[in-house]
Protein backbone atom coordinates (compact mmCIF):
# COMPACT_ATOMS: atom_id res chain seq x y z
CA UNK A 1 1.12 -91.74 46.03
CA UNK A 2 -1.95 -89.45 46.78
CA UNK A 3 -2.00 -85.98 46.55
CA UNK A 4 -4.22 -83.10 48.27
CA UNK A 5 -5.74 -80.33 45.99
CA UNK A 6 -7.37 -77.15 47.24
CA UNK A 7 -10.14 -77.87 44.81
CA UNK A 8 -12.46 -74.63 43.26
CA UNK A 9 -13.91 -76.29 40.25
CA UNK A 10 -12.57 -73.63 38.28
CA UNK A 11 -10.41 -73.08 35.47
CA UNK A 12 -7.19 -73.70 37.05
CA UNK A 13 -7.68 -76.57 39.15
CA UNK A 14 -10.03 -78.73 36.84
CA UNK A 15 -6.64 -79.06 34.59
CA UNK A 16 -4.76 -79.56 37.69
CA UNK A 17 -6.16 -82.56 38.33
CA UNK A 18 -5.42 -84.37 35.27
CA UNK A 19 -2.03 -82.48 35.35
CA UNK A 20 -0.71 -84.07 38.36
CA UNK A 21 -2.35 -87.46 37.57
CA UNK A 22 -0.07 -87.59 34.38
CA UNK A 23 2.86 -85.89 35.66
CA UNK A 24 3.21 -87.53 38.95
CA UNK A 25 1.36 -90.59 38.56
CA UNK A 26 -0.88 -90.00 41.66
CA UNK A 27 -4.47 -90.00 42.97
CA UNK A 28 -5.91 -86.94 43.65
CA UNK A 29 -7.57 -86.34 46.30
CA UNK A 30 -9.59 -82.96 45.83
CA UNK A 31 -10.94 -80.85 48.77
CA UNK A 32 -13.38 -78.34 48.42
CA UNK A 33 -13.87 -75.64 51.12
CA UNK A 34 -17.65 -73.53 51.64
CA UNK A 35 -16.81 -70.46 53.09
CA UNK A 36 -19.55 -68.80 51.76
CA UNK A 37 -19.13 -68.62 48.14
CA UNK A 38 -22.14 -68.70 46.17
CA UNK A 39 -23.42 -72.09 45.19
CA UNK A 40 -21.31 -73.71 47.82
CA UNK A 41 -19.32 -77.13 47.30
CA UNK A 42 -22.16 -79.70 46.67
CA UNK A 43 -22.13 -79.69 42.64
CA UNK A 44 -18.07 -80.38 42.63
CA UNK A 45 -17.69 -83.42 43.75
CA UNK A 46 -19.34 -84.33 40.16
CA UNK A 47 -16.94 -82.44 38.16
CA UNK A 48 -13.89 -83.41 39.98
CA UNK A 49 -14.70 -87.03 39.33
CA UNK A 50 -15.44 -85.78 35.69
CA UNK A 51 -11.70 -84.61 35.63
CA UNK A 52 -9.99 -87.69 37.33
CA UNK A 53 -10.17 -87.06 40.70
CA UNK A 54 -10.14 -90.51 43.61
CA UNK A 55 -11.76 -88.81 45.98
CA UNK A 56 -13.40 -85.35 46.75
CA UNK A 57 -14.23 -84.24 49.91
CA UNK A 58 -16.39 -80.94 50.63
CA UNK A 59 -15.90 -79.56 53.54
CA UNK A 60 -18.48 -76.69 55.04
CA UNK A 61 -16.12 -74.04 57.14
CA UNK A 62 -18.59 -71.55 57.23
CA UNK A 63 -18.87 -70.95 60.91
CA UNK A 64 -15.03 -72.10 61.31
CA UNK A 65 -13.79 -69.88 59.73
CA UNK A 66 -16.00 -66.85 61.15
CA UNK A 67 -15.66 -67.81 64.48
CA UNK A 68 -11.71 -68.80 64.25
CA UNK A 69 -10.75 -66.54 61.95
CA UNK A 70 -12.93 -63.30 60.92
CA UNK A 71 -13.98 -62.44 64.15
CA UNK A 72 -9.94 -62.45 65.51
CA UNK A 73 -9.25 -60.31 62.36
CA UNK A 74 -11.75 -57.98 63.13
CA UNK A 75 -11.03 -57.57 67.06
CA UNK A 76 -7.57 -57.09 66.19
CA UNK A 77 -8.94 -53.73 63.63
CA UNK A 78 -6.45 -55.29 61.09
CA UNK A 79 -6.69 -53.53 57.91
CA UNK A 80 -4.38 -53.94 55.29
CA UNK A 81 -3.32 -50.98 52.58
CA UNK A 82 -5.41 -48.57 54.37
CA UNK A 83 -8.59 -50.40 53.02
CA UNK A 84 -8.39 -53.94 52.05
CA UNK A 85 -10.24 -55.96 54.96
CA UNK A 86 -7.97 -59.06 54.39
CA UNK A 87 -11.26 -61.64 52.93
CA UNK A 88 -9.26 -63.77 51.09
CA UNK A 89 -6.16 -64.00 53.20
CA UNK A 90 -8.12 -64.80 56.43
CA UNK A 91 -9.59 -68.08 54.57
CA UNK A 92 -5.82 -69.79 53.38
CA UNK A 93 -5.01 -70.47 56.54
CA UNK A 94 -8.16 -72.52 57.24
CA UNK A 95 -8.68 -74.37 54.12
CA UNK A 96 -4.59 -75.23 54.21
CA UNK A 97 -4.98 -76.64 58.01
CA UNK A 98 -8.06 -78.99 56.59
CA UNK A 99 -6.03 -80.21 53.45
CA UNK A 100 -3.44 -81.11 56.09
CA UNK A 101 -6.04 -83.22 58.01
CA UNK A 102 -7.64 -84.90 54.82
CA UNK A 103 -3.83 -85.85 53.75
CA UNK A 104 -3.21 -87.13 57.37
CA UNK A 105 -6.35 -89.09 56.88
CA UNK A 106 -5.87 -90.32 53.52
CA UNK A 107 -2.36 -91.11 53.97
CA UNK A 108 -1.42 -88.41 51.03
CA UNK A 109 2.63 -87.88 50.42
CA UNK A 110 2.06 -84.05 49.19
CA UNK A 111 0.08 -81.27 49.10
CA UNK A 112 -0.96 -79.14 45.47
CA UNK A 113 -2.75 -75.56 44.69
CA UNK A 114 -3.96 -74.10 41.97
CA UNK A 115 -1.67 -70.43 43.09
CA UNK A 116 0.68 -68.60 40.16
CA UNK A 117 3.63 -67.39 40.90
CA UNK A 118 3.20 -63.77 41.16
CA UNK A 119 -0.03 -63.89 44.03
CA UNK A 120 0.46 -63.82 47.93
CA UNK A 121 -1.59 -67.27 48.15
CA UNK A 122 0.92 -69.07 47.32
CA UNK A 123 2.45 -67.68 50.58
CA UNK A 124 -0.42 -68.03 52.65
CA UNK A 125 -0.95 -72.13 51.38
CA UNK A 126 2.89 -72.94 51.48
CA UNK A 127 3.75 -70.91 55.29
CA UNK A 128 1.06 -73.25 56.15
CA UNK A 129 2.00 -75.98 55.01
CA UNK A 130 5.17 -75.47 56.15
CA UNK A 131 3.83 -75.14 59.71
CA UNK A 132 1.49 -77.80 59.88
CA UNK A 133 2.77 -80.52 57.85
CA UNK A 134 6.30 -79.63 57.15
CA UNK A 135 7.12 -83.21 55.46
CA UNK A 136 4.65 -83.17 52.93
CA UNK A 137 5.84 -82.45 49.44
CA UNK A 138 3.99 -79.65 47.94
CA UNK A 139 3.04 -79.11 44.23
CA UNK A 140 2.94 -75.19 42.78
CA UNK A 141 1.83 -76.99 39.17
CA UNK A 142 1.67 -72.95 38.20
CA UNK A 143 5.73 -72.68 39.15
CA UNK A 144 5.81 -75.94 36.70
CA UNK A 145 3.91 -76.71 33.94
CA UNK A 146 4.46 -75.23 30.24
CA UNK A 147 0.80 -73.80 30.71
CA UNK A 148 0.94 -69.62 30.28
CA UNK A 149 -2.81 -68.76 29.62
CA UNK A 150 -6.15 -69.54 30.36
CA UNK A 151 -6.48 -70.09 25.87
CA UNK A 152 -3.92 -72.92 27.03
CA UNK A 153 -6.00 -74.09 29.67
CA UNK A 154 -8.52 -74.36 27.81
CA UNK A 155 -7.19 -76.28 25.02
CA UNK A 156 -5.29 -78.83 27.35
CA UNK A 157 -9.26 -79.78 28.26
CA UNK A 158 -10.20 -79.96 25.37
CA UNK A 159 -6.83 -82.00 24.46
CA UNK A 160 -8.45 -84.55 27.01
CA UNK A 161 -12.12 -84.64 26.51
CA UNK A 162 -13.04 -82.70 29.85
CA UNK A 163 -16.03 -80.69 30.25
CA UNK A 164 -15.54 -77.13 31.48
CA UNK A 165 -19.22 -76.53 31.86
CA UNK A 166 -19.65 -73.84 34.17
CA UNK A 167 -16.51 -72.19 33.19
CA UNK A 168 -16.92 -68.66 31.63
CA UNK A 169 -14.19 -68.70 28.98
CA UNK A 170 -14.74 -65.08 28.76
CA UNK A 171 -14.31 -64.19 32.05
CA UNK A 172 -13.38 -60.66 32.45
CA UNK A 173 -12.39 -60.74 36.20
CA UNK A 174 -10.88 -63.01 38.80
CA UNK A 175 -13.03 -62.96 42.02
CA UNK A 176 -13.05 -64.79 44.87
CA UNK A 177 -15.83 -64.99 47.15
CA UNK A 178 -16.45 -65.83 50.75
CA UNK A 179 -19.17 -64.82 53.82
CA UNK A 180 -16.76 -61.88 54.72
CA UNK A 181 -16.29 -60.08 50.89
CA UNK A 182 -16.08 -60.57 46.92
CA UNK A 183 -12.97 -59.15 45.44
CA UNK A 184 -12.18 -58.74 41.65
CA UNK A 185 -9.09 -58.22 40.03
CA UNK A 186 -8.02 -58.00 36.40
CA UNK A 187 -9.51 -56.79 32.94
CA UNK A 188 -9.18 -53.35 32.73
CA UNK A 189 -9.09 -53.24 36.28
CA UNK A 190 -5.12 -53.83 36.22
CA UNK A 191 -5.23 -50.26 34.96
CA UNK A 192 -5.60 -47.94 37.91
CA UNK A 193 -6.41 -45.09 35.71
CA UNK A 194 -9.65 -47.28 35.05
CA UNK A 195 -12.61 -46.36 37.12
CA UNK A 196 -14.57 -49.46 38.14
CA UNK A 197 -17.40 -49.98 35.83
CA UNK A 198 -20.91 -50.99 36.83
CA UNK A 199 -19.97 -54.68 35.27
CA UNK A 200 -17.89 -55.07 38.33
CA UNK A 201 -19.74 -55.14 41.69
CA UNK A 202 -21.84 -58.19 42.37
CA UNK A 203 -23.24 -57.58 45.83
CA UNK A 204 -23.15 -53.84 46.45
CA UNK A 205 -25.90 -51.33 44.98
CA UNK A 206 -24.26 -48.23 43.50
CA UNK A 207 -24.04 -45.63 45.72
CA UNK A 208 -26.23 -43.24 44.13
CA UNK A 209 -28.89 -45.78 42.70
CA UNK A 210 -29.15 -46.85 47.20
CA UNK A 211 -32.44 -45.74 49.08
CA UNK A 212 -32.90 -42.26 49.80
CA UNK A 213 -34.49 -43.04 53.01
CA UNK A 214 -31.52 -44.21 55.73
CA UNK A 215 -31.35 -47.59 57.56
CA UNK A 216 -30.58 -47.45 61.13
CA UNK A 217 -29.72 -50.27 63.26
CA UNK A 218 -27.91 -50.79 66.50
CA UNK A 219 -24.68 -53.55 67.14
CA UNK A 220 -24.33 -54.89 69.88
CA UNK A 221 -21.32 -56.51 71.30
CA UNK A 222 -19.51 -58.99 73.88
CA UNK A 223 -15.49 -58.22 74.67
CA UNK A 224 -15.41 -57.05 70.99
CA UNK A 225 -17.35 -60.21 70.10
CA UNK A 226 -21.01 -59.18 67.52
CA UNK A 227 -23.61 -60.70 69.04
CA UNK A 228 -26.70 -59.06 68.36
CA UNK A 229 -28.94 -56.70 65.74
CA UNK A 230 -31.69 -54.41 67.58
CA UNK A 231 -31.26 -56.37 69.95
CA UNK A 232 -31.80 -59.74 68.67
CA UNK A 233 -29.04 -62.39 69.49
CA UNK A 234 -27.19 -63.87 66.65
CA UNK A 235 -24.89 -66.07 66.69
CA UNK A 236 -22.09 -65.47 63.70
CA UNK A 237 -23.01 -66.79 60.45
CA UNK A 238 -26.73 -65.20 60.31
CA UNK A 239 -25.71 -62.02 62.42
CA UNK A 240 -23.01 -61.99 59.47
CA UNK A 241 -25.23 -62.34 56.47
CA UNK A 242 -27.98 -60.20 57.77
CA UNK A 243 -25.25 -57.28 57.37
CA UNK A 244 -23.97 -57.86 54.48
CA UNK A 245 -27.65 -57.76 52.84
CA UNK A 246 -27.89 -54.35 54.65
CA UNK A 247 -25.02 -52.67 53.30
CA UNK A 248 -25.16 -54.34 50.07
CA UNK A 249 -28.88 -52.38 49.79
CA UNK A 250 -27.12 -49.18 50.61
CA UNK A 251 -23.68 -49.25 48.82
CA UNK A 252 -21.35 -49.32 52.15
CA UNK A 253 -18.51 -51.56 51.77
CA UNK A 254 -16.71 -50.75 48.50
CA UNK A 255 -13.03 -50.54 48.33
CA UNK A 256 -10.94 -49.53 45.30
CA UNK A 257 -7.43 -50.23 46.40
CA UNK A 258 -3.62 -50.49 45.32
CA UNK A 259 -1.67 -52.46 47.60
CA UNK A 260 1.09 -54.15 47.55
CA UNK A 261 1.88 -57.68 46.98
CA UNK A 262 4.47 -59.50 49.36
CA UNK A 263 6.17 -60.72 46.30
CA UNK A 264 7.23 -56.98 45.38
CA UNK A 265 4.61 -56.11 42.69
CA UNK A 266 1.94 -53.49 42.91
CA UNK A 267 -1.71 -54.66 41.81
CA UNK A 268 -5.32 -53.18 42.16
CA UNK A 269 -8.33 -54.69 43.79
CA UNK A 270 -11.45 -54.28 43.87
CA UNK A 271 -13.27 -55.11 47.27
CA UNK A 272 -17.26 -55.35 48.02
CA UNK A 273 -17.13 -55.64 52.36
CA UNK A 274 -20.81 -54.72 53.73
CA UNK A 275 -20.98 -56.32 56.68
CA UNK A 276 -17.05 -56.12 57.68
CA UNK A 277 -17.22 -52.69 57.13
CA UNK A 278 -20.33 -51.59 59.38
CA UNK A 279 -18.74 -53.98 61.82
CA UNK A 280 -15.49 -52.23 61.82
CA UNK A 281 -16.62 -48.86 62.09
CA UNK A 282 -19.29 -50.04 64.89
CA UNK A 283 -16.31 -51.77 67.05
CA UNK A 284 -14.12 -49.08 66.81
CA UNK A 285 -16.18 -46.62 67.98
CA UNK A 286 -16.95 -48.60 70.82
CA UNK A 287 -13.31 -49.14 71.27
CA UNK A 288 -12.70 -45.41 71.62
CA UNK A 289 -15.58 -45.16 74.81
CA UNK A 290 -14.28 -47.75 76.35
CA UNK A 291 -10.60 -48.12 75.97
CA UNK A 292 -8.19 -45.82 77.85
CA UNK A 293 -5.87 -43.58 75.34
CA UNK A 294 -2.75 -45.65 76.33
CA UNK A 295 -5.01 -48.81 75.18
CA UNK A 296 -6.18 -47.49 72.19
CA UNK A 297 -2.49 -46.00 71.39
CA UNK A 298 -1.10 -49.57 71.53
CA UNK A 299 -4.15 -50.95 69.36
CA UNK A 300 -3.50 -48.77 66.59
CA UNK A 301 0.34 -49.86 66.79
CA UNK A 302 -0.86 -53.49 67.08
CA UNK A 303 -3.49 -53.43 64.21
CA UNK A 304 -1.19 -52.88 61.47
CA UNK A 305 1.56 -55.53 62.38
CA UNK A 306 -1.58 -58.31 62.71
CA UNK A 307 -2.68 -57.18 58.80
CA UNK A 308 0.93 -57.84 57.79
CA UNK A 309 0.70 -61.06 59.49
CA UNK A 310 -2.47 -62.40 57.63
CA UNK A 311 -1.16 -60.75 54.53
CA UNK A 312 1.86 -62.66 54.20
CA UNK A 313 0.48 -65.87 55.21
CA UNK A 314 1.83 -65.71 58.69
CA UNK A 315 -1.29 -67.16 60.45
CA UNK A 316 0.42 -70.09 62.04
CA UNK A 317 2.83 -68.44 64.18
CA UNK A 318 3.45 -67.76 67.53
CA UNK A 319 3.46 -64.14 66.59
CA UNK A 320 0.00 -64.49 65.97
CA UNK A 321 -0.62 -66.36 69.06
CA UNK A 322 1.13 -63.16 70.76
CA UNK A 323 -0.96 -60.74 69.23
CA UNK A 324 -4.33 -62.48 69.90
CA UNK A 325 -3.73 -62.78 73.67
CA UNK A 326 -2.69 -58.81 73.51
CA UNK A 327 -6.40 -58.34 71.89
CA UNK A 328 -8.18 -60.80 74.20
CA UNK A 329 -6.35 -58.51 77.30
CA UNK A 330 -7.43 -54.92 75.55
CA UNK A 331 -10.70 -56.42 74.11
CA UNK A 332 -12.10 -57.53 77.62
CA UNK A 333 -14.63 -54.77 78.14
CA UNK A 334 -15.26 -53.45 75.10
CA UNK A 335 -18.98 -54.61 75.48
CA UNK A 336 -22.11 -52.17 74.53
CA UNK A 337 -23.69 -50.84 71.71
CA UNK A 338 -23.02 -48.69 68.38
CA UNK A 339 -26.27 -47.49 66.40
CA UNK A 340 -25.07 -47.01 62.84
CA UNK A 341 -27.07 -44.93 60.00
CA UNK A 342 -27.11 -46.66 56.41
CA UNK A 343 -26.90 -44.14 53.88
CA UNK A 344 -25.56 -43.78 50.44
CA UNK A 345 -22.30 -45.98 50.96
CA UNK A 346 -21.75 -44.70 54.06
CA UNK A 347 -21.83 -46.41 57.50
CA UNK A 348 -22.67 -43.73 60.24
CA UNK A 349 -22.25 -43.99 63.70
CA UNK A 350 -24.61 -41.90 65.24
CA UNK A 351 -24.76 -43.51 69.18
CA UNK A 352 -22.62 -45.37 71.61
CA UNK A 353 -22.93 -47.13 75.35
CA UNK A 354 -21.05 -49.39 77.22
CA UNK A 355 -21.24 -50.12 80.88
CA UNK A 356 -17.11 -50.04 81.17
CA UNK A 357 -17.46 -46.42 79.55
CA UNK A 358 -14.51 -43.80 80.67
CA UNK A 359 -16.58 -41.40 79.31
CA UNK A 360 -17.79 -39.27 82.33
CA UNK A 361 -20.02 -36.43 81.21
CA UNK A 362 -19.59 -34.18 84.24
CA UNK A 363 -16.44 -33.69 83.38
CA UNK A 364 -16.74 -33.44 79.51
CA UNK A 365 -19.27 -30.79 80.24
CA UNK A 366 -17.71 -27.20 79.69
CA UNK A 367 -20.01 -26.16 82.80
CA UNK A 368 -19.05 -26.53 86.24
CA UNK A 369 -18.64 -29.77 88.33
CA UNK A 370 -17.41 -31.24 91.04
CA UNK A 371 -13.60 -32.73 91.22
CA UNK A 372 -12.07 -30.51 88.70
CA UNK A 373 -10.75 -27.11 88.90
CA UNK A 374 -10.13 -25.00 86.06
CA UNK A 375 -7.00 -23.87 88.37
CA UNK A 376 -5.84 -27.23 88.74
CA UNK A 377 -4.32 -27.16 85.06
CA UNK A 378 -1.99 -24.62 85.59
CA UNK A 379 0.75 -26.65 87.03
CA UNK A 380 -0.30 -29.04 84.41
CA UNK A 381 0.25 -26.73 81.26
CA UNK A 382 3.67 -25.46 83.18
CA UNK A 383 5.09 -29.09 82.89
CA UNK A 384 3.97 -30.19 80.35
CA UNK A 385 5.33 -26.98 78.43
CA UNK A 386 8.58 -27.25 79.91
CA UNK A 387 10.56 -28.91 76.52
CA UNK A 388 9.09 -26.34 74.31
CA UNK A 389 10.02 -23.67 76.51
CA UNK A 390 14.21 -25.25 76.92
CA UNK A 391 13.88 -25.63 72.87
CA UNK A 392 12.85 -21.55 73.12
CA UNK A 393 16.01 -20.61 75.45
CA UNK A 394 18.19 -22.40 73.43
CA UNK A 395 17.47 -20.91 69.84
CA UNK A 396 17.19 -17.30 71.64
CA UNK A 397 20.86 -18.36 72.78
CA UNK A 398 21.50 -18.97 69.15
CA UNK A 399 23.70 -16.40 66.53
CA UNK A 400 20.71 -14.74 64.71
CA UNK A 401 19.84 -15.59 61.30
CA UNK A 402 22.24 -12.98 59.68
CA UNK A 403 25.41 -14.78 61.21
CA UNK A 404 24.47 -18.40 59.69
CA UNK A 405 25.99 -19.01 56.41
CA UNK A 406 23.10 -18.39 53.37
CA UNK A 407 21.95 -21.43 50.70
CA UNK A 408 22.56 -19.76 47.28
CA UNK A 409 19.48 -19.96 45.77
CA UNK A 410 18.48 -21.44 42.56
CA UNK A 411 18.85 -20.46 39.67
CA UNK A 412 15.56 -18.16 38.46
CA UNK A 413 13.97 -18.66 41.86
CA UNK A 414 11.87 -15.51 42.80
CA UNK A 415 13.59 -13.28 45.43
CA UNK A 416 11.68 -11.19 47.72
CA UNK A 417 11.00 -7.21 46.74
CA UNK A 418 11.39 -5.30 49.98
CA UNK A 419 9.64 -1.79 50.62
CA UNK A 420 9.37 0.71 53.38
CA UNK A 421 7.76 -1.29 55.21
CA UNK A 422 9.40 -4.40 57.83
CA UNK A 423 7.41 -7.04 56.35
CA UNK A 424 8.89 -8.39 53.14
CA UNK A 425 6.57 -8.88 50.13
CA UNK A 426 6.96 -11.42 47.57
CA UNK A 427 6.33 -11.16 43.68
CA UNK A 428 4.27 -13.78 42.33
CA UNK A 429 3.92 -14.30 38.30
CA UNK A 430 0.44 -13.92 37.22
């Protein structure tokens, strides 16, 4: 039997591979995703030989999974917690469909990861799975083996002769890194009393320590699509990169958040988004020019459900399907510009155009114009005031105050002094 491993060259999955070779007397195939961590995929297919691999494949799914995957994410405005800009969970889906394909390929009889048993991407690999290949076995060697540290990991290695060069075996933080965002977790960060010190951010400049002079530049976009800087046409992957060197330079994309897990636990995470989130705040302002208020209503309703959906590992449903058709219908004309200030963490938006703009300044204006009479809103506020004025008539109708029965009050609760006057005063203690 072969098996498929989502393949890091980490910790985790260099024992994995010798794990499953002795426990389930396979060949293990390992696969290796770039999605624009640093350093890439090209030095592990050397160490996953090292650790008994049969064959490695690296796969580069750097403009996959932008174009198939971030930018769908980002049209739909999903956000997740209030903050978190869903890096990691947008990738799972992607590197699980192209672990399907290699074990297709390679004739493989089950599918492994390198997830524990507390984390969402164990979700996110195995709804996959279960999707796209739902006869493979799959192999959770965390849900498994007798394995409970990384002081274990390390001496099962050692157990076996395998070289963990690379591997920081004081590594203070788990990260994981793509094109879209670096998150950490751990340390003292799983203590949300702890402020994040400067040892965690790797892209992002502190805040105060950014340039004192502001960076300006100006989006442009295609039916919610990015496709240029100042003009210049990009295509993803550079357009992409080119912002995420920006805000890195001035502190914007930092994210301290507490969210919750889909297996019921709290945690805290530590996000560095540049480019997502001057892209975000660019397309939603465009969003609001363009888009009617019903539009935008049913956006805001929509956004949260999609974050959910990537969250939990739903990505290959038709509920997803659903959604994205609802965004390419409301998405269709949000095309025009956003020029953005840079400045001290912040992103800015400072201008906006679009040819499809409902914006019509004649009648924003508080002067006079043509097609609208001040007059004209009288009927208006009549109607449109009619429940409050029923909800009025009915609590005149109403017994008074005096002839509905009193709450006792609390014990030691202050009571109002009265005085000559109508109005009631009320003691306070000093």
């Amino acid at each position: 039997m072969k098996i498929v491993l989502g393949y890091s060259g980490g910790l985790d999955t260099s024992v994995i591979v010798p794990w499953l070779g002795e426990n389930y007397r396979a060949g293990v195939v390992c696969m290796a995703a770039d999605v624009g961590q640093r350093g890439g995929v090209g030095l592990l297919a050397g160490k996953a030989f090292a650790t008994g691999a049969c064959a490695f494949h690296g796969e580069d799914l750097r403009e996959e999974f932008l174009t198939d995957y971030v930018l769908p994410v980002l049209r739909a405005g999903a956000v997740y917690s209030r903050k978190y800009l869903l890096g990691t969970a947008m990738a799972r889906p992607l590197i699980s469909r192209r672990m399907v394909e290699i074990a297709r390929r390679t004739g493989a009889g089950a599918l492994a990861h390198g997830c524990t048993g507390k984390g969402n991407d164990q979700l996110r690999f195995e709804l996959s799975f279960a999707a796209l290949a739902p006869d493979l076995k799959v192999i959770a060697p965390w849900r498994e083996w007798d394995i409970a540290s990384r002081e274990d990991a390390f001496a099962y290695a050692r157990a076996r002769g395998i070289s963990l060069e690379g591997v920081d075996a004081e590594k203070l933080y788990s990260r994981d890194e793509n094109l879209w965002h670096i998150s950490h977790e751990g340390g003292p960060l799983e203590d949300p009393a702890n402020a994040p010190g400067p040892d965690v951010f790797v892209w992002t400049r502190d805040p105060v320590d950014a340039p004192d002079r502001p960076l300006e530049l100006e989006l442009g976009f295609e039916a919610g699509v990015p496709v240029t800087i100042d003009g210049r046409p990009l295509s993803p992957l550079p357009l992409l990169l080119e912002l995420n060197e920006a805000g890195s330079e001035h502190g914007v994309g930092r994210a301290d958040v507490v969210e919750d897990r889909v297996v019921g636990i709290k945690s805290r995470g530590v996000y560095e988004t540049p480019g997502g989130t001057i892209l975000l705040a660019a397309i939603q302002e465009l969003e609001q020019l363009v888009l009617s208020r019903g539009a935008l209503a049913l956006k805001d309703r929509l956004a949260p459900l999609y974050a959910d959906l990537v969250y939990e590992g739903r990505w290959w449903t038709p509920e997803r399907e659903a959604l994205d058709a609802m965004v390419d219908s409301l998405m269709g004309n949000v095309t025009g510009t956003v020029r953005l200030r840079l400045y001290k963490g912040q992103a800015t938006v400072v201008s906006r155009s679009a040819p499809a703009s409902l914006y019509d300044l004649d009648l924003a204006s508080f002067g006079a114009c043509e097609g609208y009479a001040h007059s004209d809103s009288s009927g208006f506020v009549k109607l449109f005031s009619l429940s409050q004025r029923a909800l009025s008539a009915q609590s005149t109708a109403a017994p008074g105050p005096a002839a509905l029965p009193r709450r006792a009050k609390p014990a030691g609760s202050v009571q109002p002094v009265r005085t000559s006057s109508a109005a009631p005063v009320h003691a306070h203690a000093d």
